[in-house]
Protein backbone atom coordinates (compact mmCIF):
# COMPACT_ATOMS: atom_id res chain seq x y z
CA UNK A 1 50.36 -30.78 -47.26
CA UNK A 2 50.62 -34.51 -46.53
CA UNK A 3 48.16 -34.31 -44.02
CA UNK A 4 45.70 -32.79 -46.10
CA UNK A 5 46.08 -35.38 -49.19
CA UNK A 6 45.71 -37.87 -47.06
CA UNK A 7 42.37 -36.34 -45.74
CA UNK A 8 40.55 -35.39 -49.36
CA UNK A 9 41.66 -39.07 -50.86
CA UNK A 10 39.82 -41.18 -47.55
CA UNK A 11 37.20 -38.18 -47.60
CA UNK A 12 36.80 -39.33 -52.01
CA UNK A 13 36.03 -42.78 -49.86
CA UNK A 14 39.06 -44.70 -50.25
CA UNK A 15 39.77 -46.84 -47.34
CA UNK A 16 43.26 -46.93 -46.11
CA UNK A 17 44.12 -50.88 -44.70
CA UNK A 18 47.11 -50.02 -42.63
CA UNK A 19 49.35 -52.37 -40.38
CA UNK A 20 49.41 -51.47 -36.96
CA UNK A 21 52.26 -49.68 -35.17
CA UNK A 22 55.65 -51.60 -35.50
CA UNK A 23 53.73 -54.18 -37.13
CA UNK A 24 55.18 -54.11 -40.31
CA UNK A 25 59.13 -53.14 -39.94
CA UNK A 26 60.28 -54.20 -43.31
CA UNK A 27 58.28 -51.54 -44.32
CA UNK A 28 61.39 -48.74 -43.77
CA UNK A 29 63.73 -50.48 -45.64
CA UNK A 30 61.93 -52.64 -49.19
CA UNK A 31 61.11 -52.38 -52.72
CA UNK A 32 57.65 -51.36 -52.63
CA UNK A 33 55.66 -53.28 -55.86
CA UNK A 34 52.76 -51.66 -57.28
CA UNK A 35 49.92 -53.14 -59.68
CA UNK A 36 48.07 -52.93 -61.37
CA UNK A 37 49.29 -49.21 -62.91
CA UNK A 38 47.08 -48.06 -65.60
CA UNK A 39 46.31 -44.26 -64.67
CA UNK A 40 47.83 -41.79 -63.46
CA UNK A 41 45.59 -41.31 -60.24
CA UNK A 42 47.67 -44.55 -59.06
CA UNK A 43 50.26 -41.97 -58.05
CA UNK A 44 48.22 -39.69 -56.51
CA UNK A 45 46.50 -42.25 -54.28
CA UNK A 46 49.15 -43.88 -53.40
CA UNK A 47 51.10 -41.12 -52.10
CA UNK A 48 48.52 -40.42 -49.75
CA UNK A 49 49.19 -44.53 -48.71
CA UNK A 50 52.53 -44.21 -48.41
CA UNK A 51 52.46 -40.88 -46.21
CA UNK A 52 49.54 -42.54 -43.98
CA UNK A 53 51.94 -45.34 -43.81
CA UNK A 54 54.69 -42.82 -42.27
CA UNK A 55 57.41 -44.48 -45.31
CA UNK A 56 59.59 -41.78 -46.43
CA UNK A 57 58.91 -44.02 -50.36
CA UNK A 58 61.16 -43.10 -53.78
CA UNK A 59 59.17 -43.36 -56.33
CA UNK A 60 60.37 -43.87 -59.81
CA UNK A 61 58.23 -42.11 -62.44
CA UNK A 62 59.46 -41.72 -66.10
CA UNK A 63 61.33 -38.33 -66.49
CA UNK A 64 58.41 -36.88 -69.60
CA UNK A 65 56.72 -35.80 -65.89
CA UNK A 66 59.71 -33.59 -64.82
CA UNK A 67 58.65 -30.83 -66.86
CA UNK A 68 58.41 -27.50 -65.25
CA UNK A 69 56.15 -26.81 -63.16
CA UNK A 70 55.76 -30.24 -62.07
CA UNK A 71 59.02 -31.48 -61.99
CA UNK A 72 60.33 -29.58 -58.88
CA UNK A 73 56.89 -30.62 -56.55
CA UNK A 74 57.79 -34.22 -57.88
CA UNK A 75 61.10 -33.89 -56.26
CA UNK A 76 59.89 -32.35 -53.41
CA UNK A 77 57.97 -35.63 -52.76
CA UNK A 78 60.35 -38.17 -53.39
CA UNK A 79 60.34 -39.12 -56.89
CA UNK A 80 62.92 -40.22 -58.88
CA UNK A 81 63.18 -39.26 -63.21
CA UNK A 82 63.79 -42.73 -64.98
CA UNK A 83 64.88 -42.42 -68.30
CA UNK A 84 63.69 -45.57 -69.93
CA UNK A 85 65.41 -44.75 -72.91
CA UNK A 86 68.90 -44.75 -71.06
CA UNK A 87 70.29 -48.21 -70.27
CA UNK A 88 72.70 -46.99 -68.68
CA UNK A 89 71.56 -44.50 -65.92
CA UNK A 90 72.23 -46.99 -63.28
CA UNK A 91 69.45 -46.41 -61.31
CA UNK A 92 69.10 -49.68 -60.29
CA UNK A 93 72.89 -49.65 -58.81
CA UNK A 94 72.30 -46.12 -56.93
CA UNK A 95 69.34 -47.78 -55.21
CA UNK A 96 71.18 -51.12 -53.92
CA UNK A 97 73.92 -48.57 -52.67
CA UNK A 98 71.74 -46.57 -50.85
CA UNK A 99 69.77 -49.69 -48.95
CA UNK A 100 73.12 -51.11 -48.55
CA UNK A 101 73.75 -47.77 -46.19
CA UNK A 102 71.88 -49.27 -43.44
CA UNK A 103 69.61 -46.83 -43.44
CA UNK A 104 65.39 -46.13 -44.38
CA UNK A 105 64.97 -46.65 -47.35
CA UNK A 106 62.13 -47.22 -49.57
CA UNK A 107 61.76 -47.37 -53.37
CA UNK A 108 58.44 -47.79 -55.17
CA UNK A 109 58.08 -49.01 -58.60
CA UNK A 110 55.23 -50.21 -60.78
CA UNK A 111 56.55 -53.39 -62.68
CA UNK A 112 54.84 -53.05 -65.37
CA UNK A 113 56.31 -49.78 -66.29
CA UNK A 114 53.89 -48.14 -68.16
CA UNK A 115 50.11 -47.78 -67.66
CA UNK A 116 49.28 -49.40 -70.97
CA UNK A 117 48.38 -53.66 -71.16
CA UNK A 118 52.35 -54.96 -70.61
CA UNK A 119 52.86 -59.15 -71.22
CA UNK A 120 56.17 -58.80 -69.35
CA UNK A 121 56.88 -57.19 -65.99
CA UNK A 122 60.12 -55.25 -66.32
CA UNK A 123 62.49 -56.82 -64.31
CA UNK A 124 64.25 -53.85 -62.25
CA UNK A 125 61.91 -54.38 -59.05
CA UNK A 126 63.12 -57.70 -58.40
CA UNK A 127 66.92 -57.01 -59.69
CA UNK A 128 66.83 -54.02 -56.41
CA UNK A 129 65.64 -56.13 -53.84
CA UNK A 130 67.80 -58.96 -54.74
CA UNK A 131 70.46 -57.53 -55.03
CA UNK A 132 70.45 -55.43 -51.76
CA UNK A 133 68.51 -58.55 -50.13
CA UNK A 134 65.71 -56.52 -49.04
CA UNK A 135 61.87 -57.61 -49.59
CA UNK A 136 59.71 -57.04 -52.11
CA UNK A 137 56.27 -55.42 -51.11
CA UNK A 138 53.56 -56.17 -53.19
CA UNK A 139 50.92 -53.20 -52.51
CA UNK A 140 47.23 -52.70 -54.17
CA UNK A 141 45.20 -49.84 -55.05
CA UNK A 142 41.83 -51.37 -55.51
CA UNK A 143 38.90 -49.40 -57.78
CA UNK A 144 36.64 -51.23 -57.75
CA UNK A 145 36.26 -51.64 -53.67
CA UNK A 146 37.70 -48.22 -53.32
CA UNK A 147 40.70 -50.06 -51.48
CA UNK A 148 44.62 -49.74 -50.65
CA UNK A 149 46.74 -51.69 -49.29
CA UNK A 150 49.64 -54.13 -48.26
CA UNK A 151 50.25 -58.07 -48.88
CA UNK A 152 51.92 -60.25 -47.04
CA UNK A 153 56.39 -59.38 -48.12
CA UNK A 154 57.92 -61.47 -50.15
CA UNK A 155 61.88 -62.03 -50.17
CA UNK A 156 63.55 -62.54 -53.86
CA UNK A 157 64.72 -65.68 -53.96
CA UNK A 158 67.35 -66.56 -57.21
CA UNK A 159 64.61 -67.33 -59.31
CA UNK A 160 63.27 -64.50 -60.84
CA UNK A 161 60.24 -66.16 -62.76
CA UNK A 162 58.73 -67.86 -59.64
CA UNK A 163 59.15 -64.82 -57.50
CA UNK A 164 57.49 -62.40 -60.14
CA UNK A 165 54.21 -64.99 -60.62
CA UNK A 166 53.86 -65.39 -56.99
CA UNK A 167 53.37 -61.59 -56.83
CA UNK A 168 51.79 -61.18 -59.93
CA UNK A 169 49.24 -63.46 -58.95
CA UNK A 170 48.31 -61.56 -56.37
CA UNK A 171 46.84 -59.01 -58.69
CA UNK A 172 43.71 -59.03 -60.80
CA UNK A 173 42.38 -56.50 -63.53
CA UNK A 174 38.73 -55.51 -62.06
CA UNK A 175 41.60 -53.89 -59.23
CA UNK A 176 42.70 -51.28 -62.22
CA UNK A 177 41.01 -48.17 -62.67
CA UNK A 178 40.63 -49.47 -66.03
CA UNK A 179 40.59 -53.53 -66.44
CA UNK A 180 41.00 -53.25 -69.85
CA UNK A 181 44.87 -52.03 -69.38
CA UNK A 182 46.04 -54.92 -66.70
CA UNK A 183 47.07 -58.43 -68.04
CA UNK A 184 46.68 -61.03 -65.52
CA UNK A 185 49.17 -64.19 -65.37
CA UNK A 186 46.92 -66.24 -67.31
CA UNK A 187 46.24 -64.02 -70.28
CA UNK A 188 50.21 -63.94 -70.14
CA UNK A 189 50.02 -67.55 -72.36
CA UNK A 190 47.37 -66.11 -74.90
């Protein structure tokens, strides 16, 4: 089924900019940071990414998606149910445990949290790979060049604010499937 994802999404054009072999190792084991988010069809290509990148990912959706019938292929493929509502579902702690296993392990999570315009990043991303001192992955899904892909890793430091602009900046809204819903770092002041 992977296989054949991968296929129809490059075969809808998208072009897939993947690291060669062994390139990238940090890849296995890092919080994977995805902008801008503002459809739903950044899931669906981005699974395909993540399976052509061979990463066995974790994705964290919001658990309103769980809903039979969906909810079982959604586990199926890796995703974790977030309820936003909860603070205290600890899903934050249950993913520092499991990197601090040793093992694979990769979580990917859209900062901004929702897919409508957000002025603040939430800050769980950073909190997991500080915490289990893994890097941070800043990945794209491009629209408007029909484009996905990796840039360079970025290890949390202890300040949260410069580590979040540095990635931030990395991202611009004519990437979004729809501009309108992505607020870059300088409309952040307005």
């Amino acid at each position: 089924m992977k296989r054949i994802w991968i296929a129809i999404v490059k075969l809808l054009g998208w072009k897939f900019n993947l690291p060669a072999e062994g390139e990238r190792p940090e890849l296995q084991r890092c919080v994977f940071v995805v902008a801008p988010h503002t459809a739903v069809s950044d899931f669906l290509i981005g699974a395909a990414y993540l399976w052509a990148l061979n990463v066995d990912g974790h994705v964290f959706i919001k658990k309103e998606f769980f809903r039979w019938p969906v909810g079982g292929l959604l586990r199926r493929l890796g995703c974790v149910a977030i309820d936003r509502g909860n603070r205290h579902n600890d899903m934050m702690g249950a993913a520092v445990r499991r990197f601090a296993t040793g093992e694979p392990f990769a979580v990917v999570i859209t900062p901004e949290g929702t897919r409508k315009p957000v002025r603040r990043w939430k800050r769980g991303f950073w909190e997991i790979a500080h915490q289990a001192q893994v890097p941070l992955v800043p990945a794209y899904i491009d629209f408007g060049r029909k484009e996905i892909g990796l840039f360079d890793s970025v290890m949390p430091t202890d300040d949260y604010e410069a580590d979040r602009a540095a990635i931030h900046r990395l991202y611009r809204a004519d990437m979004a499937k729809r501009p309108d819903q992505f607020v870059e770092l300088n409309d952040l002041t307005k």
